[in-house]
N, C-alpha and C. Protein backbone atom coordinates (compact mmCIF):
# COMPACT_ATOMS: atom_id res chain seq x y z
N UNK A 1 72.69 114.53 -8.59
CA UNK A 1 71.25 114.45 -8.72
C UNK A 1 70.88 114.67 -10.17
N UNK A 2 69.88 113.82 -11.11
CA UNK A 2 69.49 113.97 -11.72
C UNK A 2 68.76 114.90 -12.04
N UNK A 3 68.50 115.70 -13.26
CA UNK A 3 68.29 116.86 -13.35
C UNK A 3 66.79 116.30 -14.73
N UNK A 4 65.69 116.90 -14.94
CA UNK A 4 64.54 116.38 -15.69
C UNK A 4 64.85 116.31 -17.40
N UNK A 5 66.18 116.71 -17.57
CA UNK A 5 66.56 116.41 -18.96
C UNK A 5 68.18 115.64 -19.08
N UNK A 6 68.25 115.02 -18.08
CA UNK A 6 69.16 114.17 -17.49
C UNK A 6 68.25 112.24 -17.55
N UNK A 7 68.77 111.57 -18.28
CA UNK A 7 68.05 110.30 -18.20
C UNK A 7 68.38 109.87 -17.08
N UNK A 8 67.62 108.89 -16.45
CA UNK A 8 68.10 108.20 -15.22
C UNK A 8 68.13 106.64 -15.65
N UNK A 9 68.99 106.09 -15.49
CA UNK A 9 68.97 104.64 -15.85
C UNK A 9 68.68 103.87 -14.66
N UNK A 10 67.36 102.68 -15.38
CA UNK A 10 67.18 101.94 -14.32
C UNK A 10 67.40 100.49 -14.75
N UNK A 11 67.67 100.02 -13.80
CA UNK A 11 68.19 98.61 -13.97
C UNK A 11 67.81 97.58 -14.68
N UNK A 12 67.97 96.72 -15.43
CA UNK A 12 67.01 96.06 -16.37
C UNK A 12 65.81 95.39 -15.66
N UNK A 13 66.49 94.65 -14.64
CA UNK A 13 64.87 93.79 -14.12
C UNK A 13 64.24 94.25 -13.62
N UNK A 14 64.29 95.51 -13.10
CA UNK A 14 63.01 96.58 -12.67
C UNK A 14 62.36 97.60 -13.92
N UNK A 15 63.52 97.31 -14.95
CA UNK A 15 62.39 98.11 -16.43
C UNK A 15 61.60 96.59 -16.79
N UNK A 16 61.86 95.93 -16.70
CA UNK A 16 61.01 94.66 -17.39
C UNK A 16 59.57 94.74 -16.15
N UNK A 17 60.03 94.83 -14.83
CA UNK A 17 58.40 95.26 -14.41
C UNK A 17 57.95 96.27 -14.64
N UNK A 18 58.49 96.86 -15.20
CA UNK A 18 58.02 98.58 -15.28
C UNK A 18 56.75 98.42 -17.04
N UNK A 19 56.98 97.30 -17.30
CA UNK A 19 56.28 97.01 -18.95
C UNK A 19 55.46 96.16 -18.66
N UNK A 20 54.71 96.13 -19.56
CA UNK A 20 53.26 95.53 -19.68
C UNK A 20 53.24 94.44 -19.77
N UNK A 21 52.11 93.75 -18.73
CA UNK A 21 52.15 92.38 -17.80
C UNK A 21 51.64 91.32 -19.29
N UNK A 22 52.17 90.44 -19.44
CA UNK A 22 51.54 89.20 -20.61
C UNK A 22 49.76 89.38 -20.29
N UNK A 23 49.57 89.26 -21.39
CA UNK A 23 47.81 89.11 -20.84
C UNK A 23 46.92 87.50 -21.63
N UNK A 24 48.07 87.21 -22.62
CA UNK A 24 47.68 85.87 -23.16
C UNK A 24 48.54 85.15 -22.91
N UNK A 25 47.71 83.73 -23.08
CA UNK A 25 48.74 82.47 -23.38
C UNK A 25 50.17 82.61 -24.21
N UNK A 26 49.52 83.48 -25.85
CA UNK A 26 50.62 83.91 -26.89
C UNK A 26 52.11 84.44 -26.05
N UNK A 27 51.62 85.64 -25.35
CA UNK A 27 52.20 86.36 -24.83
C UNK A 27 53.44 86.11 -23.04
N UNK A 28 52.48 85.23 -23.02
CA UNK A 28 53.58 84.23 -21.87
C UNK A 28 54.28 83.59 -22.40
N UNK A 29 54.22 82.47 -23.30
CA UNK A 29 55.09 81.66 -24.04
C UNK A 29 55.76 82.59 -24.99
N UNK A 30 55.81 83.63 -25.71
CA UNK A 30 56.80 85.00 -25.61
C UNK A 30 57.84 85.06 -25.11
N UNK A 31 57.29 85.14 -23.57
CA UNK A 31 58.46 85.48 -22.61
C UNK A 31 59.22 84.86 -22.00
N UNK A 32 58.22 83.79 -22.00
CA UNK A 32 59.34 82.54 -21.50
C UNK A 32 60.48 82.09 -22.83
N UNK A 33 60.31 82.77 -24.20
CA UNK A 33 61.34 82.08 -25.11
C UNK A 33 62.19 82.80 -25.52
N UNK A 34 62.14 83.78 -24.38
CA UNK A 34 63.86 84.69 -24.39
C UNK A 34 64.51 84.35 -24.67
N UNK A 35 64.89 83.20 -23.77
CA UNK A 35 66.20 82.51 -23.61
C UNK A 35 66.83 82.93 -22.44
N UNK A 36 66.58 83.42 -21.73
CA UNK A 36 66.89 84.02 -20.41
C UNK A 36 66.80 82.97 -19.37
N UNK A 37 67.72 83.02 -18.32
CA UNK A 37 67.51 81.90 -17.25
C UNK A 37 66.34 82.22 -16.32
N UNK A 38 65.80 81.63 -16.03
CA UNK A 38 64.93 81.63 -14.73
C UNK A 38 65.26 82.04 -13.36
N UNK A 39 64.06 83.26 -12.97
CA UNK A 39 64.38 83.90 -11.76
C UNK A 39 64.09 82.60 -10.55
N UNK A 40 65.23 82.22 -10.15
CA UNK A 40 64.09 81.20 -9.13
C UNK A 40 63.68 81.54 -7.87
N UNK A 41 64.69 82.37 -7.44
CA UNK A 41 63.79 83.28 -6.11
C UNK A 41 62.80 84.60 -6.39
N UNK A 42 62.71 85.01 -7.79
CA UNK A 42 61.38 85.52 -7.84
C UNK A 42 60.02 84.64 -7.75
N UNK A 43 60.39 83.44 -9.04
CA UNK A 43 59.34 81.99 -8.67
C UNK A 43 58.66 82.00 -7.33
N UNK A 44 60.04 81.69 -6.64
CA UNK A 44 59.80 80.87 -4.75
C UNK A 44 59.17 82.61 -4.11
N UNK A 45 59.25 83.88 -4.30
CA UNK A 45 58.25 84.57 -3.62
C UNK A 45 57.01 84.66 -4.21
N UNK A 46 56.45 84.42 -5.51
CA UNK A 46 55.63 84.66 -5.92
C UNK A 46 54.67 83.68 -5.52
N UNK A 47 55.35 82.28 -5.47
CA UNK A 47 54.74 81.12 -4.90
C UNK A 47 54.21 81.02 -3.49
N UNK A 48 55.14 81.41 -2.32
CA UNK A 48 54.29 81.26 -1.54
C UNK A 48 54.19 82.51 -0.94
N UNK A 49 54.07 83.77 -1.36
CA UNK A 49 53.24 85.48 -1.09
C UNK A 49 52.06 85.29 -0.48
N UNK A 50 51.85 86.11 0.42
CA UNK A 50 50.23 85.76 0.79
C UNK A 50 49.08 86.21 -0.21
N UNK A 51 50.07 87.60 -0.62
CA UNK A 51 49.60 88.66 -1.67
C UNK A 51 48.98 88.33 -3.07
N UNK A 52 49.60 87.02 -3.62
CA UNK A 52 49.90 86.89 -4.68
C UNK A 52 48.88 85.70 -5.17
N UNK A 53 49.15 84.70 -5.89
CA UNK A 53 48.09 83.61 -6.44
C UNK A 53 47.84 82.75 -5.83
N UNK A 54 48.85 82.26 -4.34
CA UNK A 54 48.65 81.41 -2.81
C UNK A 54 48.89 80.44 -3.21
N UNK A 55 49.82 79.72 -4.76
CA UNK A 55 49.91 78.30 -5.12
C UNK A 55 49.98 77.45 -3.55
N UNK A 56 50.72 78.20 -2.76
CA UNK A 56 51.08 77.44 -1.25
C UNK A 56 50.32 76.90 -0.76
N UNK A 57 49.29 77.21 -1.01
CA UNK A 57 48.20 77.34 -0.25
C UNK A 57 47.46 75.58 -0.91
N UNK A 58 47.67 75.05 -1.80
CA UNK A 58 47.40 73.91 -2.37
C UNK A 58 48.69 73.01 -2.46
N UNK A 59 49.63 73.37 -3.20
CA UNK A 59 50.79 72.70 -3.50
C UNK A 59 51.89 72.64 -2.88
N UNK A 60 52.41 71.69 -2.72
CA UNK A 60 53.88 71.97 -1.76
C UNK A 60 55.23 71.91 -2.19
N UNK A 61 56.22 72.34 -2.29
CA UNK A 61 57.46 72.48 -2.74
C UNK A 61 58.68 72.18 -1.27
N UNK A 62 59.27 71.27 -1.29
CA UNK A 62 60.71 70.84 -0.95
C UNK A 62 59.48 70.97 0.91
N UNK A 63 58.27 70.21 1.17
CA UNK A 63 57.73 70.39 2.69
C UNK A 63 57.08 71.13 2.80
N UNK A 64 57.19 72.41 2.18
CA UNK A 64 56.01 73.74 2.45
C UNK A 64 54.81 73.84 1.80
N UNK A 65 53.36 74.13 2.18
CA UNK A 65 52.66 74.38 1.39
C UNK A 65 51.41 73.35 1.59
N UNK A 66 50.35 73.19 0.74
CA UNK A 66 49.46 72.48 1.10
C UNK A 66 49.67 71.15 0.34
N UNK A 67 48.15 70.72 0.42
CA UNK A 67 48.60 69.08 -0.03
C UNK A 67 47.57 68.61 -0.79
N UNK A 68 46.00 69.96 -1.10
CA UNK A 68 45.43 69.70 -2.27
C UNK A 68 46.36 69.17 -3.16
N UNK A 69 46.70 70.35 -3.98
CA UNK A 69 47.13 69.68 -5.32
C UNK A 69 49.21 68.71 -5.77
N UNK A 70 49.07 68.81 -6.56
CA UNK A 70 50.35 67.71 -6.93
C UNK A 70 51.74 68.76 -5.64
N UNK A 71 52.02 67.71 -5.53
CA UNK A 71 54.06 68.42 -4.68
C UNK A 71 54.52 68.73 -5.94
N UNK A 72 54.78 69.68 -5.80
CA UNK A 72 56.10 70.29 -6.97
C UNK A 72 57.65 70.27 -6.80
N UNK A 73 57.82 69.84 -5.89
CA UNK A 73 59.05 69.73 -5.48
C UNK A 73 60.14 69.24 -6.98
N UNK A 74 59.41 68.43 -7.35
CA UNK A 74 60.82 67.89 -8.49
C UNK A 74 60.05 67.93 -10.20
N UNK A 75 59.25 69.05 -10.24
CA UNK A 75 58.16 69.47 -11.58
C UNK A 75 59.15 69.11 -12.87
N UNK A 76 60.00 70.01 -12.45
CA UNK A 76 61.60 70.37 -13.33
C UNK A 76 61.33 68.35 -13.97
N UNK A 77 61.63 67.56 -13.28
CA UNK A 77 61.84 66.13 -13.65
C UNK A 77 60.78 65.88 -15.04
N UNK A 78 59.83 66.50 -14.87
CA UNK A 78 58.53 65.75 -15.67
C UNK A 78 57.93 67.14 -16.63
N UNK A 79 58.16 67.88 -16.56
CA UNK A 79 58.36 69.48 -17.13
C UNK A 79 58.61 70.24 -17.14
N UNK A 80 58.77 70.89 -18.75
CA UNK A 80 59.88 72.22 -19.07
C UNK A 80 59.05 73.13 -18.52
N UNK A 81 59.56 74.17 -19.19
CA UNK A 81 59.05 75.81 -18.64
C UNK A 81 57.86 75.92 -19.46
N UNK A 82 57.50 75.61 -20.77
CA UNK A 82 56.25 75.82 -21.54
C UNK A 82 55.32 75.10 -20.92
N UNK A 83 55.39 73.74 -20.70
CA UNK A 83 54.30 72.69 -20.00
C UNK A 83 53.88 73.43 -19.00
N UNK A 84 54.81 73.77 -18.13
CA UNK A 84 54.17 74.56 -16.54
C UNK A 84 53.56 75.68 -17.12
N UNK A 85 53.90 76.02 -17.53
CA UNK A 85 52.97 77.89 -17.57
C UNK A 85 51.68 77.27 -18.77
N UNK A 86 51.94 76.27 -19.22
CA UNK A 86 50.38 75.97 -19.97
C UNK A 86 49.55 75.42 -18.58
N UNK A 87 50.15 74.61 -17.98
CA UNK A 87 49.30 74.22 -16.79
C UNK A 87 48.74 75.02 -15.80
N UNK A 88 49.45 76.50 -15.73
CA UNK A 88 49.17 77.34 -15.20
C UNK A 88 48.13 78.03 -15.70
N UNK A 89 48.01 78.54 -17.05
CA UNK A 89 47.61 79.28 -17.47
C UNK A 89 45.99 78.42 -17.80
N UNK A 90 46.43 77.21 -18.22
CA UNK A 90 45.02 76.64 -18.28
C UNK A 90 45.04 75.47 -17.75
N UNK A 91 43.97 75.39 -16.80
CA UNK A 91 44.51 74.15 -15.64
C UNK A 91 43.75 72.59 -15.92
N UNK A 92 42.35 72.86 -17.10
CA UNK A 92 41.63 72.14 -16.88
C UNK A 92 41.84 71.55 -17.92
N UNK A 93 43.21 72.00 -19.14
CA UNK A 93 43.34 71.16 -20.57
C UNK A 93 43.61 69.62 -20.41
N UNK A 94 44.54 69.81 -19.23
CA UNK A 94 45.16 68.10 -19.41
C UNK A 94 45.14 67.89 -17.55
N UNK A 95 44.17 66.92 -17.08
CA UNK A 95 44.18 66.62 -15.54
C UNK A 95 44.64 65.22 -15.62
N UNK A 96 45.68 65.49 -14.65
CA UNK A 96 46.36 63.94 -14.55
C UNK A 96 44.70 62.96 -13.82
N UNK A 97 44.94 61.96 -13.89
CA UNK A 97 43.47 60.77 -13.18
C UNK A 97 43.17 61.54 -11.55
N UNK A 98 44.89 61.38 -10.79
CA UNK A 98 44.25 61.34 -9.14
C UNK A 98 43.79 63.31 -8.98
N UNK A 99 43.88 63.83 -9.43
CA UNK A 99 43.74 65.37 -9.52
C UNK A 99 42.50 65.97 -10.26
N UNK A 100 41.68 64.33 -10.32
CA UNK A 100 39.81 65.02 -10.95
C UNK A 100 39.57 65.64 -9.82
N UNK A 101 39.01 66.57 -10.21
CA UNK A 101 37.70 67.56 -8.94
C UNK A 101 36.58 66.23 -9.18
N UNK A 102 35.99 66.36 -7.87
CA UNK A 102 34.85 65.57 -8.08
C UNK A 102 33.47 66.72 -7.37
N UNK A 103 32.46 66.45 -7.59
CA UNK A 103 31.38 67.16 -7.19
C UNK A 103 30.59 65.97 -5.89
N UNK A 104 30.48 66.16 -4.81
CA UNK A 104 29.93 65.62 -3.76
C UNK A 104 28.38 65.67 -3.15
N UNK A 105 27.41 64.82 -3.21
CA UNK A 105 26.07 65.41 -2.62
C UNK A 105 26.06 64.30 -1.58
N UNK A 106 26.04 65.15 -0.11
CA UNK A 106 25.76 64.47 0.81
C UNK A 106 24.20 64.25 1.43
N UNK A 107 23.82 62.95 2.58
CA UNK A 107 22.85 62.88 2.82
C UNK A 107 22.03 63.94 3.26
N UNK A 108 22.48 65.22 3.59
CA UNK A 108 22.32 66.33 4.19
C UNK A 108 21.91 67.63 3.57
N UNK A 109 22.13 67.21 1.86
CA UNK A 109 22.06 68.21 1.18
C UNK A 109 23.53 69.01 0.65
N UNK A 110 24.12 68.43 1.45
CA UNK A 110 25.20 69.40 1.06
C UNK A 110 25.97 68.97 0.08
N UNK A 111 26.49 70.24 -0.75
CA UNK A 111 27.06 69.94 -2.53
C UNK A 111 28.63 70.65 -2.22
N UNK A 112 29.75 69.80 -2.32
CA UNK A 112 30.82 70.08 -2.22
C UNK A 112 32.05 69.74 -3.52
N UNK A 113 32.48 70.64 -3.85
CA UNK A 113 33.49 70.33 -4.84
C UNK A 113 35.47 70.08 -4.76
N UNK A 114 35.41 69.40 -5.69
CA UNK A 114 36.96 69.38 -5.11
C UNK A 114 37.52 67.69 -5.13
N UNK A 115 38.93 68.04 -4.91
CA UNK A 115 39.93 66.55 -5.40
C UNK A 115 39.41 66.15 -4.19
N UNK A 116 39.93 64.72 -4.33
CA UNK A 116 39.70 63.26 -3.15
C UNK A 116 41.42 63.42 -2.82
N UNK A 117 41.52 63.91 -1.32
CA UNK A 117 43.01 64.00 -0.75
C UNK A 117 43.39 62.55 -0.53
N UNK A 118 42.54 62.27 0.21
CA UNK A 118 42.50 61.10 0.77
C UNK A 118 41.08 60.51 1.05
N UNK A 119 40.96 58.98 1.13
CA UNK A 119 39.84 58.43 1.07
C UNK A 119 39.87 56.90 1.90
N UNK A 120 39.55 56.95 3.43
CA UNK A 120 40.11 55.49 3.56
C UNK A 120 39.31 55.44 5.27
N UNK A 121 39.08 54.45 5.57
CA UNK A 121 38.52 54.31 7.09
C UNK A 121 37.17 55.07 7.21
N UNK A 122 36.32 54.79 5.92
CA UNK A 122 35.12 55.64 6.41
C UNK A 122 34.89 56.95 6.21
N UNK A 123 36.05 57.46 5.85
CA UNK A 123 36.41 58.83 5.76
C UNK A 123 37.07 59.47 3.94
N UNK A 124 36.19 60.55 3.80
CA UNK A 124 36.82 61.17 2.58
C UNK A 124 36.87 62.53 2.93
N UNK A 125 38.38 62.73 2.29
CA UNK A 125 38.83 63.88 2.67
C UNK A 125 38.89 64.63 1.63
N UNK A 126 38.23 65.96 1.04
CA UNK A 126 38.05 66.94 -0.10
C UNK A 126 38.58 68.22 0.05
N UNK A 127 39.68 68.42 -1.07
CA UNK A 127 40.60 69.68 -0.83
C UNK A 127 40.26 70.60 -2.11
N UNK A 128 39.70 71.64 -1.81
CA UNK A 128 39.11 72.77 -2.60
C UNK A 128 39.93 73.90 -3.05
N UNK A 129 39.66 74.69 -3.66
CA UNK A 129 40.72 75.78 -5.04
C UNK A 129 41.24 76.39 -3.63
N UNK A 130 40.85 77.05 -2.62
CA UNK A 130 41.10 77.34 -1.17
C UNK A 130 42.13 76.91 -0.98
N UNK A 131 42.50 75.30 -1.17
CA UNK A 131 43.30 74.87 -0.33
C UNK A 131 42.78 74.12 0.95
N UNK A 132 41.05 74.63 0.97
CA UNK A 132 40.92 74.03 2.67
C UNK A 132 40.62 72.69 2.65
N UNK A 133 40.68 71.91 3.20
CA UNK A 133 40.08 70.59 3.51
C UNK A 133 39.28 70.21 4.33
N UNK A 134 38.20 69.63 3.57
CA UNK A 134 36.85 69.03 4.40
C UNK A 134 36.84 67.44 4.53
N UNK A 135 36.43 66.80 5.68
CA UNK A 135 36.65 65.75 5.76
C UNK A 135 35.33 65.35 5.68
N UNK A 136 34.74 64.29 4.95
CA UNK A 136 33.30 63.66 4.97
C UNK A 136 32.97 62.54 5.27
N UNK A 137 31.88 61.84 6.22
CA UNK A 137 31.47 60.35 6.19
C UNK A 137 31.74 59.50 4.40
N UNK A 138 32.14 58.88 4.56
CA UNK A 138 32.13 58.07 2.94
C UNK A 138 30.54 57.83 3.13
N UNK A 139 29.92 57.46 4.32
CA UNK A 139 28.93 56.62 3.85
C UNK A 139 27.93 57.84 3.53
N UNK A 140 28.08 58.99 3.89
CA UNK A 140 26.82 60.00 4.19
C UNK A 140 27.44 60.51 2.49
N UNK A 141 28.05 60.19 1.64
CA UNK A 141 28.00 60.62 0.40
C UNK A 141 27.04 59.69 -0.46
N UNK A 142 25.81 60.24 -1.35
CA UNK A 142 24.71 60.15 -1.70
C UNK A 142 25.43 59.65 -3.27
N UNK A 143 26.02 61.11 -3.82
CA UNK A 143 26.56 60.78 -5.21
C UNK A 143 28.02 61.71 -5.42
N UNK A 144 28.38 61.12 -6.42
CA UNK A 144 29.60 61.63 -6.81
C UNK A 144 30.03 61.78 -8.53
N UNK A 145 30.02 63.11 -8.75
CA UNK A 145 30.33 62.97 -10.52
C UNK A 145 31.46 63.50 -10.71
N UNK A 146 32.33 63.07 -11.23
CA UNK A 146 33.34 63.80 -11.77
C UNK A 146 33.57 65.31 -12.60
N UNK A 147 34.26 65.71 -12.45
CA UNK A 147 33.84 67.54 -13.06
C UNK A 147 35.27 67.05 -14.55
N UNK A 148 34.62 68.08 -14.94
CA UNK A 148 35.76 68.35 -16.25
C UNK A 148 36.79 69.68 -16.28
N UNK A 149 36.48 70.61 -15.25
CA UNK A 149 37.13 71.42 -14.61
C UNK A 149 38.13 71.17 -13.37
N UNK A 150 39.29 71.57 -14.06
CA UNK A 150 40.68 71.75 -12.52
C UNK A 150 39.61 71.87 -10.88
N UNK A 151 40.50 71.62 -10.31
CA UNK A 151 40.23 72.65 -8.93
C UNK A 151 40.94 73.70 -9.01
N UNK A 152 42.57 73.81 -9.88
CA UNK A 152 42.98 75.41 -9.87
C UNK A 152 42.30 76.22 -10.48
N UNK A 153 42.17 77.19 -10.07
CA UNK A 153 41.49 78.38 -10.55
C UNK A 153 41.98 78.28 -12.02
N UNK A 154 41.08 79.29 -13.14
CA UNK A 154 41.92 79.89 -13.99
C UNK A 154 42.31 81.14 -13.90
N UNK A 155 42.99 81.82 -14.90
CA UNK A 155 43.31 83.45 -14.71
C UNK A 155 44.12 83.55 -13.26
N UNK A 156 44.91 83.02 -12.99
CA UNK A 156 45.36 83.14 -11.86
C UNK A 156 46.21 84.61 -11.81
N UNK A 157 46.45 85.15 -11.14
CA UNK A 157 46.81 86.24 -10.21
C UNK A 157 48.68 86.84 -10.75
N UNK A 158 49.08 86.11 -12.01
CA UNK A 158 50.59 85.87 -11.66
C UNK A 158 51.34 87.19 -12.15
């Protein structure tokens, strides 16, 4: 038993949580340029945690997950580790075309935001930072503007 003038050594990847969380952009791209390999089953719990930022909850990886935003399944193909954590960190710098939020006013009054999942048979389907999906008459939509803002949140949770 350790005694209070006895050090106790703790393991490295539990002193690295034990230190102070990145709080900037600067400071993430920091850490990602260790040079250190990537935790990928810390990634895959953090991703779909209920606890945690709920990417699941929009995005899907290898079947799981939602279907708002892009499948990540093969990210790795089309970006490094800096691209993703800029996309993370700021979601609304660079939006691919099919991943505009659009803003919705229906005949009804009602103002809904969010990507076009799908759009076909009369029917438009709108998937929100939630994750939830609302399905709408095409025809009972009045107007539609495009936003300049993600649907991902910013400041996410990570």
């Amino acid at each position: 038993m350790a005694t209070s003038a006895q050090k106790v050594r703790v393991p490295e990847n539990v002193a690295e949580l034990q230190t102070k969380r990145p709080v900037s952009k600067a400071d993430w791209l920091a850490l990602l340029n260790r040079g250190r390999a990537a935790d990928l089953e810390a990634g895959r719990r953090l991703f779909f945690h209920a606890n945690g930022p709920a990417c699941y909850k929009c995005h899907t990886v290898n079947g799981r997950g939602g279907r708002v935003g892009p499948d990540l399944s093969r990210i790795v193909e089309s970006m490094n580790r800096i691209q993703l954590i800029q996309s993370i960190l700021d979601p609304s710098a660079e939006i691919a075309p099919q991943f505009v939020s659009w803003s919705f006013e229906t005949t009804a009054g009602q103002v809904l935001t969010g990507m076009i999942v799908h759009e076909n048979e009369g029917k438009t389907v709108v998937g929100d930072a939630e994750g939830k999906l609302t399905e709408l008459k095409t025809i009972d939509i009045v107007q539609r503007v495009p936003q300049t803002k993600s649907v991902m949140p910013d400041k996410l949770p990570i």
